[in-house]
Protein backbone atom coordinates (compact mmCIF):
# COMPACT_ATOMS: atom_id res chain seq x y z
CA UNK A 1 67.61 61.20 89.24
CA UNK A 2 68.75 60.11 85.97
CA UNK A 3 72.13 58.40 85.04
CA UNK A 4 73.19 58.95 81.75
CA UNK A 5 75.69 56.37 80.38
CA UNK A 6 77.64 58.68 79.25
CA UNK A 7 78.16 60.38 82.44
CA UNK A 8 79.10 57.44 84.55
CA UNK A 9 82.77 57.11 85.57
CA UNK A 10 84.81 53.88 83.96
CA UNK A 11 88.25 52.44 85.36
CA UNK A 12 90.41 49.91 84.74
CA UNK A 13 92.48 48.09 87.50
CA UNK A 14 95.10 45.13 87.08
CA UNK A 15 96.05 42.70 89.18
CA UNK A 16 92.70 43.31 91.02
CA UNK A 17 92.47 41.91 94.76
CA UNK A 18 95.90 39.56 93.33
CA UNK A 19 94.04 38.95 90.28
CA UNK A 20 95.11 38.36 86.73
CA UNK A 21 94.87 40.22 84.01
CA UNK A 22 92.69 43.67 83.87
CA UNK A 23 89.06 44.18 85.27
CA UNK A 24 86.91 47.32 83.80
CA UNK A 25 84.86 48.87 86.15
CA UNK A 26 81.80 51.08 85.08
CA UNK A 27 80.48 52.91 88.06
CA UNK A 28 76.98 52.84 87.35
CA UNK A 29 76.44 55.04 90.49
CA UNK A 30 78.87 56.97 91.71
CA UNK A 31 80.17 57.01 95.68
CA UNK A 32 78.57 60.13 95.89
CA UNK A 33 75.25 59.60 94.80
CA UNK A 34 75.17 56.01 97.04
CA UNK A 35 73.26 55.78 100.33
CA UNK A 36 75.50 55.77 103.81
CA UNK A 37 74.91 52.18 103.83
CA UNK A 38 76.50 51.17 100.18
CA UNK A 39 79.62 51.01 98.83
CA UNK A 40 79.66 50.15 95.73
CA UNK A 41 77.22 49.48 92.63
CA UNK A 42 78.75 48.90 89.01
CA UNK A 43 79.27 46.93 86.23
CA UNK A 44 82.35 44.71 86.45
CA UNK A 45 83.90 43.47 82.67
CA UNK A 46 86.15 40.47 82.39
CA UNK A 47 87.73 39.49 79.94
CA UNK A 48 89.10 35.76 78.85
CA UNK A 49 92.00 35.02 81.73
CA UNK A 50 91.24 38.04 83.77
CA UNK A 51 89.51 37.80 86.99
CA UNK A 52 89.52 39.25 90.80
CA UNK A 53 91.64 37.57 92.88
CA UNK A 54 90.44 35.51 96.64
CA UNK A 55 88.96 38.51 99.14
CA UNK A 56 87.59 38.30 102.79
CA UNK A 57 84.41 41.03 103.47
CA UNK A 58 84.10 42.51 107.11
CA UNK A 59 81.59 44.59 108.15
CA UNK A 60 80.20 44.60 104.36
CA UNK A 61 78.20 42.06 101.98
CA UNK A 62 79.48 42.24 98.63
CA UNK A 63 76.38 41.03 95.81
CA UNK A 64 77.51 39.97 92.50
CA UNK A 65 74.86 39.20 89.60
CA UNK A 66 76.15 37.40 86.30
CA UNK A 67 74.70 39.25 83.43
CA UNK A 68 76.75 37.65 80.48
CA UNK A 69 79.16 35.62 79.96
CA UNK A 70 80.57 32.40 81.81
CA UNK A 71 83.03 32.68 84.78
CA UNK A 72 84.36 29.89 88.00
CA UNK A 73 83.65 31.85 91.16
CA UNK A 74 85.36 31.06 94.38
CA UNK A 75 82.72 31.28 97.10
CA UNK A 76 84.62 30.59 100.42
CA UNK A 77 87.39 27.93 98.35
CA UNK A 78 84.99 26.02 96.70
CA UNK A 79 84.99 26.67 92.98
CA UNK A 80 81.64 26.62 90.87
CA UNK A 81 80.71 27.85 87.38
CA UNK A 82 79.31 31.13 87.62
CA UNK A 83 76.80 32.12 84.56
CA UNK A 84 74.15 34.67 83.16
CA UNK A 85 71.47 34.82 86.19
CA UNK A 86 73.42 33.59 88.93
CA UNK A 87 74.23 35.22 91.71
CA UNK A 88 77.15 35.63 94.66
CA UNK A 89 76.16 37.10 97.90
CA UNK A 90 79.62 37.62 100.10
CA UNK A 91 78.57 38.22 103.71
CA UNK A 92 80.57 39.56 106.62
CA UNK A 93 83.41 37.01 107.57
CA UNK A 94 83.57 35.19 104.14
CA UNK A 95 85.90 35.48 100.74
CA UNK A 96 85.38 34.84 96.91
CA UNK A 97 86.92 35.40 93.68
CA UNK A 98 85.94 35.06 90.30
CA UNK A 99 87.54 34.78 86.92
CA UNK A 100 86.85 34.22 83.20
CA UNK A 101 88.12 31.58 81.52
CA UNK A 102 86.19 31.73 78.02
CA UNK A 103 86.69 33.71 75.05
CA UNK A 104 83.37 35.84 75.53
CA UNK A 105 83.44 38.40 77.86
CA UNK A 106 81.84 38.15 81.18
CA UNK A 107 79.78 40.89 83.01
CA UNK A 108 78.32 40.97 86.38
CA UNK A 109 76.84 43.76 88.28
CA UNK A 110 78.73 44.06 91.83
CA UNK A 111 76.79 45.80 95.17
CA UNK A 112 78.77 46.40 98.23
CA UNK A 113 76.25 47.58 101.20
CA UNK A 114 78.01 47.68 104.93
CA UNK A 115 76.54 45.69 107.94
């Protein structure tokens, strides 16, 4: 099956998870098309002073992967810099946030699959 770009479903949501500012949300595959066992694959878009606010994961592991762009992710309250090849995994049990604090944008793809 083929994807086209064109065809894949975009959203915006503020305040995301308590966070500021807007996050855009390209759903690279859709809920439908996802196996049983995932949640969740798309691009995420931040921009400068937008970010996802602090969340706990149960019974899922959320996956981010920093394609562009420099963010500060929150991995379980300790803050890091988060940039272009890096990657977030969120297991069962633990919380993270991220946010954007430069004037580029930044760009990660997010995964969720369930335990």
């Amino acid at each position: 099956m083929i994807i086209k770009g064109a065809d894949m479903k975009s959203e915006t949501r503020g305040s995301m998870r308590g966070g500021s500012g807007q996050v855009d949300i390209t759903h690279i595959v859709g809920a439908d098309n996802l196996p049983a066992q995932s949640r969740l694959f798309s691009l995420v878009t931040l921009e400068k002073g937008c970010g996802i606010g602090s969340h706990a994961h149960s019974g899922e592991t959320e996956v981010f992967y920093v394609l562009e762009g420099e963010g500060v992710i929150d991995d379980n309250g300790e803050k890091k810099p988060f940039v272009k090849g890096d990657c977030n995994v969120c297991g069962s049990g633990a919380s993270h946030a991220v946010t954007n604090e430069k004037d580029e944008p930044f760009r990660m793809i997010a995964v969720i699959i369930k335990d």
